[in-house]
C-alpha atoms as a PDB file:
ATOM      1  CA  UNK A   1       0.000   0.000   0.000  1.00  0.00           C
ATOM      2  CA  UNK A   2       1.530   3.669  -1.059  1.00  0.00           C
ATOM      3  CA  UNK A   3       0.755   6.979   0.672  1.00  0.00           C
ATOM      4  CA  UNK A   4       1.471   9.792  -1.481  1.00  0.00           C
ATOM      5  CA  UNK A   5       0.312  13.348  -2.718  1.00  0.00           C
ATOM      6  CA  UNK A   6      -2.839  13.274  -5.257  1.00  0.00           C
ATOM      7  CA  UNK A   7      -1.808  14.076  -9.113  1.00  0.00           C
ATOM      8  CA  UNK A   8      -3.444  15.594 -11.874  1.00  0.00           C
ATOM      9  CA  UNK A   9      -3.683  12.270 -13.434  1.00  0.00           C
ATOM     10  CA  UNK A  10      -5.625  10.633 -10.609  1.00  0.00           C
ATOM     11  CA  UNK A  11      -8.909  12.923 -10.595  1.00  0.00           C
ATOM     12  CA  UNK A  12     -11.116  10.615 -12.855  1.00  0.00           C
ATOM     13  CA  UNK A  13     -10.291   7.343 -10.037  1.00  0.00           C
ATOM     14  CA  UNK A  14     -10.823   9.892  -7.305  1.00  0.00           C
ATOM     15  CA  UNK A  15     -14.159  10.705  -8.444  1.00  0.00           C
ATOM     16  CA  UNK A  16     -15.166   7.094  -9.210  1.00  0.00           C
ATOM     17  CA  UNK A  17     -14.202   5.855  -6.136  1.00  0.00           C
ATOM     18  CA  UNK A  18     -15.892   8.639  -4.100  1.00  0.00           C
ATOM     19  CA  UNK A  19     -19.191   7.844  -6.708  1.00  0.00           C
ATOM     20  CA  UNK A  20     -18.841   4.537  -5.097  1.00  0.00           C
ATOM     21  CA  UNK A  21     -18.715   5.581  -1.475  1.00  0.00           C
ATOM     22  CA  UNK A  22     -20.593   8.511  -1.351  1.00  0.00           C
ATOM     23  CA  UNK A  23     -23.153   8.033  -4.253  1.00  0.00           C
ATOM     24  CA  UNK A  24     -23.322  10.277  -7.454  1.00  0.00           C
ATOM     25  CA  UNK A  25     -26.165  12.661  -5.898  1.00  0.00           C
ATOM     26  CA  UNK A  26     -22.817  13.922  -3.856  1.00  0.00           C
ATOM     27  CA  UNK A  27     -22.565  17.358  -5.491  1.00  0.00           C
ATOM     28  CA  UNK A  28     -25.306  18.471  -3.770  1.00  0.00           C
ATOM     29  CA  UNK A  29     -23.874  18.123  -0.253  1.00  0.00           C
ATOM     30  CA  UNK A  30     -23.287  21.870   1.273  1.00  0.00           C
ATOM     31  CA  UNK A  31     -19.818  20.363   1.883  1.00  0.00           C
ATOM     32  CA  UNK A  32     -19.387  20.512  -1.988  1.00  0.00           C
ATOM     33  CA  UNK A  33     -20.708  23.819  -2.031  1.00  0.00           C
ATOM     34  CA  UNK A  34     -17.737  25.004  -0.181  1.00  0.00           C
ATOM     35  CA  UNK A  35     -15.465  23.666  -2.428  1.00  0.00           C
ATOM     36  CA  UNK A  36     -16.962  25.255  -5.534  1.00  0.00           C
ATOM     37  CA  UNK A  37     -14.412  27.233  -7.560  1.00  0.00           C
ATOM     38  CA  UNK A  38     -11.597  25.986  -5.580  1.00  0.00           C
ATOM     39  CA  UNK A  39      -8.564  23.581  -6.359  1.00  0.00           C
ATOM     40  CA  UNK A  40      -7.541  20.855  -3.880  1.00  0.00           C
ATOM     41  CA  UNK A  41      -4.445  21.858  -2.102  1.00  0.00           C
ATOM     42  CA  UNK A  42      -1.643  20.000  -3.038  1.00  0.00           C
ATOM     43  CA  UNK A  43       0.404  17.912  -0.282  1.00  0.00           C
ATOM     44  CA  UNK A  44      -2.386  16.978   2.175  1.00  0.00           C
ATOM     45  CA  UNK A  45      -4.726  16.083  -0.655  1.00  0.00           C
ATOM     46  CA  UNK A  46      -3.617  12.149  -0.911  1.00  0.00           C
ATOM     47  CA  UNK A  47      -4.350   8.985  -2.539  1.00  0.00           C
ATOM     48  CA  UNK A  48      -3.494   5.671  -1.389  1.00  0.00           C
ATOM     49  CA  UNK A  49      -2.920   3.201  -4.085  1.00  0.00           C
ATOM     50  CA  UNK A  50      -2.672  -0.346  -3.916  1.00  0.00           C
ATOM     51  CA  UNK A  51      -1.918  -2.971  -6.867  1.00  0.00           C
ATOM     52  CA  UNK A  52      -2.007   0.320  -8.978  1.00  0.00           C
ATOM     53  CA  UNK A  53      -5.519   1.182  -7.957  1.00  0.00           C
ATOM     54  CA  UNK A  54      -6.599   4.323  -5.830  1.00  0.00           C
ATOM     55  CA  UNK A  55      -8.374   2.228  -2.624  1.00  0.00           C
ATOM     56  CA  UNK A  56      -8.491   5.571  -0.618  1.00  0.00           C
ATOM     57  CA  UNK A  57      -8.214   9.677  -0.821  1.00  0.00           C
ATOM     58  CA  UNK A  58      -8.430  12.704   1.217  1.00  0.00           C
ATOM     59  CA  UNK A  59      -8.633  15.894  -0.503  1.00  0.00           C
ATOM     60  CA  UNK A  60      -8.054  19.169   1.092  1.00  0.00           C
ATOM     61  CA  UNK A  61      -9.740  23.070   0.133  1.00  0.00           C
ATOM     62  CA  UNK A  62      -9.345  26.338   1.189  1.00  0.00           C
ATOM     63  CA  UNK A  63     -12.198  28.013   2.556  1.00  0.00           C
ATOM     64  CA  UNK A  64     -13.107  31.318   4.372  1.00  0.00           C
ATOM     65  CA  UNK A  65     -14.877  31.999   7.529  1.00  0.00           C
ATOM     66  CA  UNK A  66     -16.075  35.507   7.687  1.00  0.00           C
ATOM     67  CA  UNK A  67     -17.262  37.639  11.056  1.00  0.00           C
ATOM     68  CA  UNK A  68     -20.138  39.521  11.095  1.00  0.00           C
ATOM     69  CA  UNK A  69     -17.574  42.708  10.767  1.00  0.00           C
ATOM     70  CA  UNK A  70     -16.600  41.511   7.653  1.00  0.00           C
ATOM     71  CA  UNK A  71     -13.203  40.193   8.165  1.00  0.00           C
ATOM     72  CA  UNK A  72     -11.877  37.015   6.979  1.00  0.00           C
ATOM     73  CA  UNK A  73     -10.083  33.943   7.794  1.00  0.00           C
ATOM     74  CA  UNK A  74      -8.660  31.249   6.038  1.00  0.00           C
ATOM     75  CA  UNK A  75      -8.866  28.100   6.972  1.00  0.00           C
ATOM     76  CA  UNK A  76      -8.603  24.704   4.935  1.00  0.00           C
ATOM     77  CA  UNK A  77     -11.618  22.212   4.302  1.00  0.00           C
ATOM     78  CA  UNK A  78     -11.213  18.094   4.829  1.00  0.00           C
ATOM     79  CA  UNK A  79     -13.236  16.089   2.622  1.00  0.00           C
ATOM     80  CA  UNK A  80     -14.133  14.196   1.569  1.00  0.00           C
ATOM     81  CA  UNK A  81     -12.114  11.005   2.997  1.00  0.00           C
ATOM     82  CA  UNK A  82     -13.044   7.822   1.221  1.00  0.00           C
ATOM     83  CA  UNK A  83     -11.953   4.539   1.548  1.00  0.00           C
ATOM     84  CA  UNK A  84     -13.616   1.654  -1.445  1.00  0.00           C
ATOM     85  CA  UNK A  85     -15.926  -0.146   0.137  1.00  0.00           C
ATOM     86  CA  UNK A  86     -14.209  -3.377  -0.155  1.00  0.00           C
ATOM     87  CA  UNK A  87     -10.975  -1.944   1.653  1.00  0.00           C
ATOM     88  CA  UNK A  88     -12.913  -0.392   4.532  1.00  0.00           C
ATOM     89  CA  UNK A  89     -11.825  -2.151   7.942  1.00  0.00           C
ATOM     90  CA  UNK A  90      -8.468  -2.421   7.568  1.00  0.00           C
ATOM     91  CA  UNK A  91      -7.876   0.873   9.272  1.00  0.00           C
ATOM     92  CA  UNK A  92      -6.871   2.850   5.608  1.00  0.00           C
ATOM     93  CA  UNK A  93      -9.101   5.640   6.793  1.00  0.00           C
ATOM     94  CA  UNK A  94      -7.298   6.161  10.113  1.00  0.00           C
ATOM     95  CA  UNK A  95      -3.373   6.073   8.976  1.00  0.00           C
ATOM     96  CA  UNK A  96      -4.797   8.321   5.800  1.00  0.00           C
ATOM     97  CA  UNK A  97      -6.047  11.028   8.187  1.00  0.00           C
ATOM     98  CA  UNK A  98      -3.345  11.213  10.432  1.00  0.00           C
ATOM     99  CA  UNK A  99      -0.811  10.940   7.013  1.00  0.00           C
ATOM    100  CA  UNK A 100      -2.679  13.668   5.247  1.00  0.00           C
ATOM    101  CA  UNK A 101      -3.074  16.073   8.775  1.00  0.00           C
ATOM    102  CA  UNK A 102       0.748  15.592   9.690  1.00  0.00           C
ATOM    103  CA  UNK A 103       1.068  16.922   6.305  1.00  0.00           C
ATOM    104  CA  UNK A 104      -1.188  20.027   6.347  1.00  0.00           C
ATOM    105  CA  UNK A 105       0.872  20.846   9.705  1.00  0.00           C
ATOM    106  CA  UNK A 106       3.481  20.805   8.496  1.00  0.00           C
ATOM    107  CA  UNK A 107       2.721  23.177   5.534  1.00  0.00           C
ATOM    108  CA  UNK A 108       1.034  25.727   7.721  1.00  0.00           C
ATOM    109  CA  UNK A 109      -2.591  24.556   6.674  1.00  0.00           C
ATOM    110  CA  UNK A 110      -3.820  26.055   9.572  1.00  0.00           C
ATOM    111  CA  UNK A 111      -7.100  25.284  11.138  1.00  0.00           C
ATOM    112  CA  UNK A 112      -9.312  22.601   9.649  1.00  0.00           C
ATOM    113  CA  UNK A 113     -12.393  22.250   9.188  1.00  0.00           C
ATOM    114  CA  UNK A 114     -14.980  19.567   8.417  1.00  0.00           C
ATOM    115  CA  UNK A 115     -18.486  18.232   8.291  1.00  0.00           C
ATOM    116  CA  UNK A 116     -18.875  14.664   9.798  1.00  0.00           C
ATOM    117  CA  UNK A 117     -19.395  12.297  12.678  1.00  0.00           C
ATOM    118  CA  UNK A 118     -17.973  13.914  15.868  1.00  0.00           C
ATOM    119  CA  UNK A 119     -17.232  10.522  17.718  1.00  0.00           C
ATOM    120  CA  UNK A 120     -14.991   9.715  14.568  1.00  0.00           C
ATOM    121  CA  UNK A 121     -13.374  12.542  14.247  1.00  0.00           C
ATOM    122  CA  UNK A 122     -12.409  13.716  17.872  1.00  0.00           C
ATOM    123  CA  UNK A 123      -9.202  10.750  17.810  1.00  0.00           C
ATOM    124  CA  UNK A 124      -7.854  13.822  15.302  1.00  0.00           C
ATOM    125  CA  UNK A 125      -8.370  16.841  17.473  1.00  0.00           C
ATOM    126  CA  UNK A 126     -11.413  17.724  15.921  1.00  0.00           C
ATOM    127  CA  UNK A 127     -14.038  19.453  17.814  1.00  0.00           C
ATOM    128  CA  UNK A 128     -17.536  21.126  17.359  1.00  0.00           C
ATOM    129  CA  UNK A 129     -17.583  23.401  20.407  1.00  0.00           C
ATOM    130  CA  UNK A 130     -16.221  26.726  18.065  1.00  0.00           C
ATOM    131  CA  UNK A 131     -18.432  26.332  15.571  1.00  0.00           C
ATOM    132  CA  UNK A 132     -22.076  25.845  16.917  1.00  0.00           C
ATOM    133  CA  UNK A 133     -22.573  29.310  15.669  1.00  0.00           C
ATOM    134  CA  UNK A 134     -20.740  29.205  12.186  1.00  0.00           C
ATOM    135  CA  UNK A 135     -23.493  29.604   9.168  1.00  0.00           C
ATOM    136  CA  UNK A 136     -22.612  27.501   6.276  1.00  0.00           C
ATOM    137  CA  UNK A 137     -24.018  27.298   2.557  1.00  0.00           C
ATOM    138  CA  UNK A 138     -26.605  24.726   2.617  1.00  0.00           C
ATOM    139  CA  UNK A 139     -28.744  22.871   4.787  1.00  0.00           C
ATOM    140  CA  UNK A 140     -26.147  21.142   7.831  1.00  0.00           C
ATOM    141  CA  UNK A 141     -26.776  19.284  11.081  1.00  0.00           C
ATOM    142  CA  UNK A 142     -24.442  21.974  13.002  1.00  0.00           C
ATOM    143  CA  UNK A 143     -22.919  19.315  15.806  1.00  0.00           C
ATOM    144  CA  UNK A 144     -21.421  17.977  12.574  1.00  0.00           C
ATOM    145  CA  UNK A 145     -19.217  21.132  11.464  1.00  0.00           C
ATOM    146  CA  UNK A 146     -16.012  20.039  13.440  1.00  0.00           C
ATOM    147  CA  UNK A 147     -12.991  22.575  13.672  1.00  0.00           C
ATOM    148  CA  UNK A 148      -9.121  21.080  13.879  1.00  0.00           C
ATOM    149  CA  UNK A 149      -7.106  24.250  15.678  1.00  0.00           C
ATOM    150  CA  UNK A 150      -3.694  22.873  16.695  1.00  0.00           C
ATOM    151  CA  UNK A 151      -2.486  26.321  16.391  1.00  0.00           C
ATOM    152  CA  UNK A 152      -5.355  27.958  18.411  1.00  0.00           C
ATOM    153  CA  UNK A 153      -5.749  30.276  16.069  1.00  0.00           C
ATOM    154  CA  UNK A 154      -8.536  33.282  17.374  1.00  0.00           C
ATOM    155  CA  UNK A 155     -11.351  32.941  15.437  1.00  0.00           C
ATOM    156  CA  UNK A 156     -14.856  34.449  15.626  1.00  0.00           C
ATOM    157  CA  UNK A 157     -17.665  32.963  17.151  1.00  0.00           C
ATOM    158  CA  UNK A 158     -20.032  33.878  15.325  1.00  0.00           C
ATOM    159  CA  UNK A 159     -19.596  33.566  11.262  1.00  0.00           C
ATOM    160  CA  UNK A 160     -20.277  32.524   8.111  1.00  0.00           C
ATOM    161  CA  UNK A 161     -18.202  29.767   6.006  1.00  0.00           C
ATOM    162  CA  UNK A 162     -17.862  30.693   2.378  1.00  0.00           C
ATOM    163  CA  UNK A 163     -16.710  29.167  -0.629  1.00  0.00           C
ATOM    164  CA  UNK A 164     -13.003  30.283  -1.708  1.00  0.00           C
ATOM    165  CA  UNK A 165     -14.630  31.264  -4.733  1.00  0.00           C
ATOM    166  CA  UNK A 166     -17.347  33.666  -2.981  1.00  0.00           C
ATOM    167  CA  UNK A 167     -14.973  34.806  -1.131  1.00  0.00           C
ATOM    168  CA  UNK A 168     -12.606  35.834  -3.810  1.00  0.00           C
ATOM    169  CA  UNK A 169      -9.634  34.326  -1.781  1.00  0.00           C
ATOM    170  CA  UNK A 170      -7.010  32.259  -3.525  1.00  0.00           C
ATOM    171  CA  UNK A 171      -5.643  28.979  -2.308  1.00  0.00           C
ATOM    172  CA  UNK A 172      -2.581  29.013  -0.209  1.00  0.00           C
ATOM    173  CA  UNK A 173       0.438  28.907  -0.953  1.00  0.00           C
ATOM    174  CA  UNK A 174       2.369  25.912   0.826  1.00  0.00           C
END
């Protein structure tokens, strides 16, 4: 099994294997709404291959939280994670998320955000305690908008996630 950075070349097997975990009615997700306009950022966005075959991938986004005053932060969007079906249980997921997060440390990601299950999540310093009051495109069961802040960077209480592309922010630089 090989860990390494996502190419160019391996967007059409990303997509079918996330088809195959997550359904093709995925675009609709508000987590996909965020991503809109944006490219994946390179280095924590990964693929695991196996027998020449992407099993797993994580893929990475910038995104912007915005205060009520208008000012913005960057921060970086997980997901999705997915693992084939027929691979899941051999703990892929797990090693890919703490791969892929040692390597958006390590670039200066800075704080991370997702949308998912909170009693999965919290083994990689995910929380949902600073963002109870974020607003996010899309319907979203809140308690599932989970915040990564190694850094404990300040960030409003009160916001509103955007889109890098409605926020006219670029991608960072790492």
């Amino acid at each position: 099994m090989q860990f390494c950075a996502a190419g160019v070349d391996d967007a059409a097997q990303v997509d079918h294997l996330l088809d195959k975990c997550f359904g093709i009615d995925r675009h609709q997700r508000t987590a996909y709404l965020l991503r809109r306009g944006a490219q994946a950022i390179a280095g924590p966005t990964m693929v695991v291959r196996e027998h020449g075959q992407i099993i797993a991938s994580v893929q990475y986004w910038p995104v912007a939280l915005v205060d009520d005053a208008g000012r913005q932060f960057t921060l970086t969007l997980l997901g999705p994670i997915g693992v084939s079906p027929d691979q899941r249980g051999r703990g892929i997921g797990v090693e890919l998320m703490h791969k892929s997060l040692a390597v958006a440390d390590a670039l200066g990601c800075g704080p991370v955000v997702l949308i998912g299950d909170v009693e999965y999540y919290t083994r990689f310093g995910f929380r949902a305690d600073a963002t109870a009051d974020w607003r996010l495109p899309g319907p979203v069961e809140q308690h599932r908008v989970l915040l990564r802040n190694p850094g404990r960077v300040n960030l409003p209480k009160v916001a509103r996630l955007l889109a890098c592309a409605d926020a006219y922010i670029a991608a960072p630089t790492v």
